[in-house]
Protein backbone atom coordinates (compact mmCIF):
# COMPACT_ATOMS: atom_id res chain seq x y z
CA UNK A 1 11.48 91.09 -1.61
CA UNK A 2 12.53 87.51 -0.90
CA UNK A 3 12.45 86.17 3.00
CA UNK A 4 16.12 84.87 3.08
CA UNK A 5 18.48 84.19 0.68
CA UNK A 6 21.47 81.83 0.95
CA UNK A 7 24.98 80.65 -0.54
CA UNK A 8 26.63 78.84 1.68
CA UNK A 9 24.65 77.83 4.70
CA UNK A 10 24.96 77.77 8.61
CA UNK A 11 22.91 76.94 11.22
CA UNK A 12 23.07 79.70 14.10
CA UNK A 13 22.27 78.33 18.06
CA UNK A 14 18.75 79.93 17.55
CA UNK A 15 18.14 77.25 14.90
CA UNK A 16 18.32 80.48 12.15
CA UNK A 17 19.81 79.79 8.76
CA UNK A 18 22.85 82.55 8.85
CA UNK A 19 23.09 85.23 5.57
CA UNK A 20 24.88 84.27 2.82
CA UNK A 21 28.47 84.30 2.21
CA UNK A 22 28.17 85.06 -1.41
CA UNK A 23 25.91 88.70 -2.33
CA UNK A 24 22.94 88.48 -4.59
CA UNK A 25 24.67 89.68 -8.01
CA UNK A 26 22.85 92.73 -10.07
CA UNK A 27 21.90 91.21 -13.98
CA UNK A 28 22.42 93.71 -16.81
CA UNK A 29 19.76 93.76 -18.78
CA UNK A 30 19.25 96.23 -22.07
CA UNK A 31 17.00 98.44 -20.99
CA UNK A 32 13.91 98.27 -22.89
CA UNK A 33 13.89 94.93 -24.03
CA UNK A 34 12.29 91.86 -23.19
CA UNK A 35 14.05 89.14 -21.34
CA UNK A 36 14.11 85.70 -21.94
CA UNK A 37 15.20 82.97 -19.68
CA UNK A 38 17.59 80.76 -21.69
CA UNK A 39 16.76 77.24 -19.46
CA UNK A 40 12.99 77.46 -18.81
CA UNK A 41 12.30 79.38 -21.75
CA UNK A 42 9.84 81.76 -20.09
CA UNK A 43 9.90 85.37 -21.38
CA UNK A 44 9.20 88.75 -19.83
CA UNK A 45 8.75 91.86 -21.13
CA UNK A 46 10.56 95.22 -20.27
CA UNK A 47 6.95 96.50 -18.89
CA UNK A 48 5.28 94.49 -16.56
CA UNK A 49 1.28 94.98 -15.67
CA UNK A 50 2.25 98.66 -16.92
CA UNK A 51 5.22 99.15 -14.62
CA UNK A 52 8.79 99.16 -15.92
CA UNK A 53 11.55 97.12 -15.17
CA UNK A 54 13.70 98.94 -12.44
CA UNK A 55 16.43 96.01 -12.12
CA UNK A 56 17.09 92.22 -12.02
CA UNK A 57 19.16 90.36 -9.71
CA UNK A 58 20.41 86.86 -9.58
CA UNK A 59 20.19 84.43 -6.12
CA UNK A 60 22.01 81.54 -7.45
CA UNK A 61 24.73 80.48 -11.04
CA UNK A 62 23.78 79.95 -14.26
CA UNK A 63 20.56 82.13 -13.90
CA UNK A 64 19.16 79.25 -11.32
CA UNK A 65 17.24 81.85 -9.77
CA UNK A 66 16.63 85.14 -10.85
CA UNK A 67 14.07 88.01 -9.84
CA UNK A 68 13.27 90.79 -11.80
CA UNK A 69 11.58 94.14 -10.24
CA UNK A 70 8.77 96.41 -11.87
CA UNK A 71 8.09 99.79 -10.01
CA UNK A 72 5.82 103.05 -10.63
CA UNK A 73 7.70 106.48 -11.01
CA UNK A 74 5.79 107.50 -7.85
CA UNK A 75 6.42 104.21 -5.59
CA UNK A 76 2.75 103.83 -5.46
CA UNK A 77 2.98 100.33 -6.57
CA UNK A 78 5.77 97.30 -7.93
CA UNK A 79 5.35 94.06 -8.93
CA UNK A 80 8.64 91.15 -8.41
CA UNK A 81 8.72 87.87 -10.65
CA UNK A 82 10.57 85.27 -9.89
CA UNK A 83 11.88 82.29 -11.83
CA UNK A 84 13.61 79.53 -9.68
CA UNK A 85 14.64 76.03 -10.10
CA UNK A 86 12.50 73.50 -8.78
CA UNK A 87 14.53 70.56 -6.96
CA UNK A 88 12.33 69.88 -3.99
CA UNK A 89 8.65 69.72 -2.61
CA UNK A 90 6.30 71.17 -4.71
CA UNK A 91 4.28 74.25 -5.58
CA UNK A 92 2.17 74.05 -2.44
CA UNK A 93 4.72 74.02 -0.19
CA UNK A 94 6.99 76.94 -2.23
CA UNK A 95 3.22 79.02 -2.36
CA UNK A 96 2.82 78.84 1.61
CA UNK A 97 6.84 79.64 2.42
CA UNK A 98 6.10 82.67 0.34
CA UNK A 99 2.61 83.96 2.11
CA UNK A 100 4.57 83.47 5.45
CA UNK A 101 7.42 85.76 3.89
CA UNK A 102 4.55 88.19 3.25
CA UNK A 103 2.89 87.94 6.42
CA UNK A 104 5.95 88.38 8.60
CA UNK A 105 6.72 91.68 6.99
CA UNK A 106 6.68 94.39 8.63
CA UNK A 107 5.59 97.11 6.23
CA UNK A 108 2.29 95.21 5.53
CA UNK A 109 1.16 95.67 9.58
CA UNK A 110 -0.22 92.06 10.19
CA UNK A 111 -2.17 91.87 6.59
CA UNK A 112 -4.98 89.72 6.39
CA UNK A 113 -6.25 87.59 4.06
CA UNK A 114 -8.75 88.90 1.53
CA UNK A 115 -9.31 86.40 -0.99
CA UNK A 116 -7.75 82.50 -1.14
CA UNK A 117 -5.78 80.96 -0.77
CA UNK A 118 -6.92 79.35 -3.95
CA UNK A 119 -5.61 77.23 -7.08
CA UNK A 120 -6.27 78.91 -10.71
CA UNK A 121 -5.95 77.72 -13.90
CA UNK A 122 -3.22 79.55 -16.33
CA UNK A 123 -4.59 79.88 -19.99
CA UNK A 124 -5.00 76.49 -21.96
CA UNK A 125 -3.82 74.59 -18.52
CA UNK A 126 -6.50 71.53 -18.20
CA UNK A 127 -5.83 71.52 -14.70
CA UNK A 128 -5.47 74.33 -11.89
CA UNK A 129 -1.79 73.79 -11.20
CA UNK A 130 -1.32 77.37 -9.92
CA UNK A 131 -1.96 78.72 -6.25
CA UNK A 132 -2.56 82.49 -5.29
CA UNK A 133 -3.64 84.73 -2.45
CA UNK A 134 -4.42 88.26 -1.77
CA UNK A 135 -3.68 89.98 1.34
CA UNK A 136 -5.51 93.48 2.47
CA UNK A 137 -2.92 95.61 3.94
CA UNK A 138 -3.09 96.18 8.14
CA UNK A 139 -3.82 98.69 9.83
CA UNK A 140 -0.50 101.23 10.12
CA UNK A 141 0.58 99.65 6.70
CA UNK A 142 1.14 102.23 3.80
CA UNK A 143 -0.45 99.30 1.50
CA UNK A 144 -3.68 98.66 0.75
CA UNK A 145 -3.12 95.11 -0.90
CA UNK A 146 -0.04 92.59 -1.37
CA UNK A 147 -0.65 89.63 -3.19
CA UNK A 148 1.56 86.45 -4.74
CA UNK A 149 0.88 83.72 -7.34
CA UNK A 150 2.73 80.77 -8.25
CA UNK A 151 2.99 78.04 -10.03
CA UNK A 152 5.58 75.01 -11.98
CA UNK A 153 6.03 74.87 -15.16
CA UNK A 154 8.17 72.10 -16.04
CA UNK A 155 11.20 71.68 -12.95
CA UNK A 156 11.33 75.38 -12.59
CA UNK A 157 9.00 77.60 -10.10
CA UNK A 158 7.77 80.90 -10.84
CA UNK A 159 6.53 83.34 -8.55
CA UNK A 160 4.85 86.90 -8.91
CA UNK A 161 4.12 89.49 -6.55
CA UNK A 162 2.01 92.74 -6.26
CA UNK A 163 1.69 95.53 -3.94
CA UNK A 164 -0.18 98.95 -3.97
CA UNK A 165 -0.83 101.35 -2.28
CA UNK A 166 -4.46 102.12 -3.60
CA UNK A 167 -5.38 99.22 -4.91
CA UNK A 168 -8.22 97.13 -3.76
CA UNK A 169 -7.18 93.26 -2.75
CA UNK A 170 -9.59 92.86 -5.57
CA UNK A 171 -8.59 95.07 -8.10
CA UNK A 172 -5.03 93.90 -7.16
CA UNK A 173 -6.20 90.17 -8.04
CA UNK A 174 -7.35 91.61 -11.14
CA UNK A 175 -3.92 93.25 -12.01
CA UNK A 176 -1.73 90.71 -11.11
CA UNK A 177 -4.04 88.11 -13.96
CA UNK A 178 -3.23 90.83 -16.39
CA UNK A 179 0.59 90.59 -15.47
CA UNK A 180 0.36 87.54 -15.64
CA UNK A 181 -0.92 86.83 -19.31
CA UNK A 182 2.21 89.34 -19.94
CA UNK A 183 4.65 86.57 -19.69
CA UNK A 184 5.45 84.51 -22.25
CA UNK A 185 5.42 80.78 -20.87
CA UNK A 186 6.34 77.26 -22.69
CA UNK A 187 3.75 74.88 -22.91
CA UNK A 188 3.68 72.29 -20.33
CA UNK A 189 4.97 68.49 -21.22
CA UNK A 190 3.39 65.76 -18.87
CA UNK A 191 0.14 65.80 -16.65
CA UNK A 192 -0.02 68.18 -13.15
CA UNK A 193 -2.17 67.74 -11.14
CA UNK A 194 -4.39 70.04 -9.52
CA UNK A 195 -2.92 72.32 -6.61
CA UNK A 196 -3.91 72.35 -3.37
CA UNK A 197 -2.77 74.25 -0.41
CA UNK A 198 -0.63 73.17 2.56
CA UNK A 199 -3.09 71.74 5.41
CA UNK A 200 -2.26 71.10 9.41
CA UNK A 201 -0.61 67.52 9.91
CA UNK A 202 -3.09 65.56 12.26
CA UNK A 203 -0.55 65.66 14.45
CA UNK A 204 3.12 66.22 14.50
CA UNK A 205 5.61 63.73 14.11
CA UNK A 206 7.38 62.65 17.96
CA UNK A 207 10.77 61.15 18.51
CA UNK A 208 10.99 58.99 21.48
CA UNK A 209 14.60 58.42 20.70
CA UNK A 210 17.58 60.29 20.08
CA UNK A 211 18.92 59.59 16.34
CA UNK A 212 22.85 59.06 15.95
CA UNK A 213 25.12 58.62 13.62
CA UNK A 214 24.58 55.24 11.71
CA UNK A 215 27.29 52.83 11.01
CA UNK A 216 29.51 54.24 8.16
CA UNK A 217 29.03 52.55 4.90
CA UNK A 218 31.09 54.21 2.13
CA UNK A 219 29.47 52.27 -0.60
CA UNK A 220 26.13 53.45 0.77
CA UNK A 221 27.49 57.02 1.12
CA UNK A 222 29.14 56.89 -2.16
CA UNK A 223 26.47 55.75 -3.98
CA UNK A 224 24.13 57.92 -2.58
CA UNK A 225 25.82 60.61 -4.04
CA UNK A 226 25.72 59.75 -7.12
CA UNK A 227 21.81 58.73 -6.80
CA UNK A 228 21.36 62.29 -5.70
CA UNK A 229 22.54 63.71 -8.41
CA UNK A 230 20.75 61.47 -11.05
CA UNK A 231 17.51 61.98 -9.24
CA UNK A 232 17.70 65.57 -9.54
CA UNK A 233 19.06 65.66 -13.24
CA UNK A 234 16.28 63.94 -14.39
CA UNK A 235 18.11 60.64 -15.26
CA UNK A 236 16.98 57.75 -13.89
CA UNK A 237 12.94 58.79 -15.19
CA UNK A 238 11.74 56.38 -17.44
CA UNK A 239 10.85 58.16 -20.11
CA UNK A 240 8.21 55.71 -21.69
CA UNK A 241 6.17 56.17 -18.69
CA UNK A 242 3.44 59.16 -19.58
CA UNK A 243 1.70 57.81 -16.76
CA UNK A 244 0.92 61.15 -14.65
CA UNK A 245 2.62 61.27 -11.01
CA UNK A 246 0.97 59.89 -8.20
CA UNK A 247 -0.95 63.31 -6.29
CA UNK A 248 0.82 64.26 -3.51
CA UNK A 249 -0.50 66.85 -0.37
CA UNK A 250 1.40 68.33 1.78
CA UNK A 251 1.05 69.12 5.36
CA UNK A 252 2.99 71.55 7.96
CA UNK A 253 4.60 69.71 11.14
CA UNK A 254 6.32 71.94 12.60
CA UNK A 255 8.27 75.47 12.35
CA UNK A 256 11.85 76.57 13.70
CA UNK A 257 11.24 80.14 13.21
CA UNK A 258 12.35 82.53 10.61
CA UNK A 259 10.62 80.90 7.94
CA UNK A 260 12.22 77.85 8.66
CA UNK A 261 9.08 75.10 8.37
CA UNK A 262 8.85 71.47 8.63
CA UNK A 263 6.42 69.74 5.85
CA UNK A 264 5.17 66.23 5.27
CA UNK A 265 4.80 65.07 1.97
CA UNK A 266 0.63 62.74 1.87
CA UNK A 267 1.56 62.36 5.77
CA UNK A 268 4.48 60.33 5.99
CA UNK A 269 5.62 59.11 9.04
CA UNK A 270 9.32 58.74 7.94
CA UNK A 271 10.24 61.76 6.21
CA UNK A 272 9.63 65.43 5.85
CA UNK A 273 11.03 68.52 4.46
CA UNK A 274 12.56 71.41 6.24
CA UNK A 275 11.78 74.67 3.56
CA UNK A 276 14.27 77.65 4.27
CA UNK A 277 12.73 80.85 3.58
CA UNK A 278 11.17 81.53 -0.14
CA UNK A 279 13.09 80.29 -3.11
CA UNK A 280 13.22 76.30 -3.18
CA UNK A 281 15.91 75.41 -0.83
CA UNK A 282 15.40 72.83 1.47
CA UNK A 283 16.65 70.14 3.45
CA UNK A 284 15.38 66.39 3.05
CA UNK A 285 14.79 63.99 5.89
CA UNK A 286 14.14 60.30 4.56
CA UNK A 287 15.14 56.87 4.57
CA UNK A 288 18.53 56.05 2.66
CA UNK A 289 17.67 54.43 -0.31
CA UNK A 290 21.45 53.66 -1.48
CA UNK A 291 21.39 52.23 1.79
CA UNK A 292 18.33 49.83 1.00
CA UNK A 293 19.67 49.01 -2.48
CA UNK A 294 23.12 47.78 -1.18
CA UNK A 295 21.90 46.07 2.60
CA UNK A 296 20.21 42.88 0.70
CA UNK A 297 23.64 42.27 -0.85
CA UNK A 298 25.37 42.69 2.26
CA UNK A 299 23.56 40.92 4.62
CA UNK A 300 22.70 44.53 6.55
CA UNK A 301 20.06 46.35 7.73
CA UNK A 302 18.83 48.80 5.34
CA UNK A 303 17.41 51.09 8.26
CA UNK A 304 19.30 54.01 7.67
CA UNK A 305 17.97 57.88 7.32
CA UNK A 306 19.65 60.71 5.13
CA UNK A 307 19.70 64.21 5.29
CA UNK A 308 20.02 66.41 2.32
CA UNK A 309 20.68 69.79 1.67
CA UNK A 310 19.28 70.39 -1.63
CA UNK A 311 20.01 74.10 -3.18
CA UNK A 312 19.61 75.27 -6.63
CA UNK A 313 22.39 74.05 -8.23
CA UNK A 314 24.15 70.90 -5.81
CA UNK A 315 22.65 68.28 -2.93
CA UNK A 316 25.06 68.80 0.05
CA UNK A 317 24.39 64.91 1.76
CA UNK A 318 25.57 64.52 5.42
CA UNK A 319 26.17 62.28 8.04
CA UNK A 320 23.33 59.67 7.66
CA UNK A 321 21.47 59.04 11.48
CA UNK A 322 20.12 55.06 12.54
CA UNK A 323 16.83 56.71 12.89
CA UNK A 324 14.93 59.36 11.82
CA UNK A 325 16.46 62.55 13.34
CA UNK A 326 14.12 65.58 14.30
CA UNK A 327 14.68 68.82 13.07
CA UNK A 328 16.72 69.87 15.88
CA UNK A 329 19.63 67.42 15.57
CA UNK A 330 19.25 67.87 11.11
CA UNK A 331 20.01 71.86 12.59
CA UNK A 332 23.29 70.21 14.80
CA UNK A 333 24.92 67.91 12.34
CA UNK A 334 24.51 70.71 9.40
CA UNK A 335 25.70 73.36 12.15
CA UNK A 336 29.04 71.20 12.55
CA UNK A 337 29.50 71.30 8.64
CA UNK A 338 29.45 67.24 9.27
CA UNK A 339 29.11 66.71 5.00
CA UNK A 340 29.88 63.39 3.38
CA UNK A 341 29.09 64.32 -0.28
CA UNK A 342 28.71 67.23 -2.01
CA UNK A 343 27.01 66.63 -5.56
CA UNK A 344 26.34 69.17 -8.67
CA UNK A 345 22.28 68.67 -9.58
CA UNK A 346 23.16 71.19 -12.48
CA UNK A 347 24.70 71.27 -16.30
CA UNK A 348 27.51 68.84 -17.35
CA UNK A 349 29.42 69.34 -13.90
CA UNK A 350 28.45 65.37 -12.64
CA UNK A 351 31.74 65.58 -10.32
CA UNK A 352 31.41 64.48 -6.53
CA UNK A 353 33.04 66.07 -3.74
CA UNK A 354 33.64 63.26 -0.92
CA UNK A 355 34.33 64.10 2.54
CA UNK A 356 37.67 60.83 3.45
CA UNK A 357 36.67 61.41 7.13
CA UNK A 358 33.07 60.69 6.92
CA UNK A 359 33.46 57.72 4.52
């Protein structure tokens, strides 16, 4: 099961992302027959770890993010796999949003941790890019062991889960490898770099000062738009540089509840990253950089923070603050709808909706 799903998003008082307006949509599949994922190119078979496929469901368009369920014939155990698009953070961050979906469940009684968490190494990988942890079911739980793994694999996240009911957490580790090697994956392009897990912040980030509403710019917000979109299509990489990406750890700040959790990408000061429940959506906090491209030319100051909405498929951009905002007024200005841009990350729609008002 995933923590919280969305389609279009609004903030409640309580600071709690509301349910979608749009329903998760079933995905016929022949029964029977393996299933391939057309954009990542990752394969699964109609038998899973020696469970069949019960169903598959889609979260998002275009098969942006898709689960697909294995169960016993007796309920005794099921495993979930899920392929998602990866626009934001990273596999650390996507690996801890999903053991806080497991531990706030109810039906695993408080579960505690029995082995990680801890990066592993998928077969041929140089590096241990992948992150996984096994739980030991609590006490009052009909489960014995829960467990999840995940890992990138060129810009799209995929995640698997176990439970049982009489498993060990160690014989569960053991089962969920064997799923694992099930699945056909693509072999990775580039370099990744070794995974880590999320860490505390040395201390959480503090704003003195109220953030407002910087000056509007429609240049700026126009052009960040368009950046947005680029960014996330892959277009503005330079694709003679094979050097690997610089390593990045992440920290948590801060949590609004609900699976709702503030992260810092190698500490920064400036920005951060507000994850929403357990598939990849998220909202960025940072410093404008249309802003900092155009203020030379105009004799302003580039000082200028942007806040993002950044889902499977689009980057919602909204009212840009003169400093950086905390988490609770990112939570007001998306709770009053205040967009200026609304940009498709995904296919050959590169059309952007602009809000006249906030220009």
């Amino acid at each position: 099961m995933r923590a919280i799903r969305f389609g279009t998003l609004v903030f409640s008082f309580a600071l709690i992302f509301a349910n979608p307006a749009m329903a998760d949509e079933p995905l016929e599949l022949e029964p029977g027959v393996e299933w391939a994922h057309q954009h990542s190119g990752i394969s699964v078979p109609a038998n899973l770890g020696g469970l069949a496929r019960s169903r598959a469901t889609t979260f998002a368009p275009d098969l942006l993010d898709v689960g697909l369920q294995f169960d016993s014939e007796d309920g005794m155990e099921a495993i979930s796999l899920y392929v998602f698009r990866a626009t934001n953070g990273d596999a650390a961050v996507w690996f801890e949003q999903a053991q806080n979906g497991i531990e706030g469940r109810d039906i695993y009684a408080n579960p505690a941790l029995a082995l990680g968490p801890e990066a592993f190494a998928l077969p041929g990988a140089a590096n241990a890019w992948g992150l996984k942890a096994v739980y030991q079911g609590g006490a009052g739980s009909d489960f014995t062991s829960t467990g999840v793994e995940l890992f990138e694999i060129d810009g799209w996240y995929v995640k698997l889960r176990a439970s049982s009911r009489t498993r060990s957490p160690r014989d569960l580790a053991d089962w969920m490898e064997q799923a694992l090697s099930e699945i056909g994956l693509p072999p990775r392009t580039g370099t990744a770099q070794a995974a880590q897990p999320v860490v505390d912040c040395p201390a959480p980030l503090i704003f003195a000062k109220q953030a407002k509403d910087a000056k509007k710019d429609s240049a700026a917000s126009l052009l960040g738009g368009i950046l947005g979109s680029m960014i996330a299509q892959g277009m503005l990489e330079d694709e003679e540089d094979e050097e690997p990406d610089e390593p990045v750890s992440w920290c948590r700040d801060s949590s609004l509840g609900q699976n709702q959790n503030v992260y810092r990408a190698n500490g920064s000061d400036d920005s951060y990253l507000i994850a929403i429940g357990d598939n990849g959506i998220g909202v960025e906090v940072e410093p404008d950089s249309a802003m900092a491209l155009l203020a030379p030319a105009q004799g302003k100051k580039a000082e200028r923070f942007a806040i993002a909405l950044v889902t499977a498929g689009e980057r919602v951009n909204y009212v840009p603050q003169n400093r950086l905002p905390s988490p609770q007024r990112v939570v007001e200005i998306i709770n009053a709808n205040r967009r200026v841009s609304t940009v498709a990350t995904w296919g050959g729609d590169s059309s952007i909706e602009l809000n006249a008002e906030a220009m």
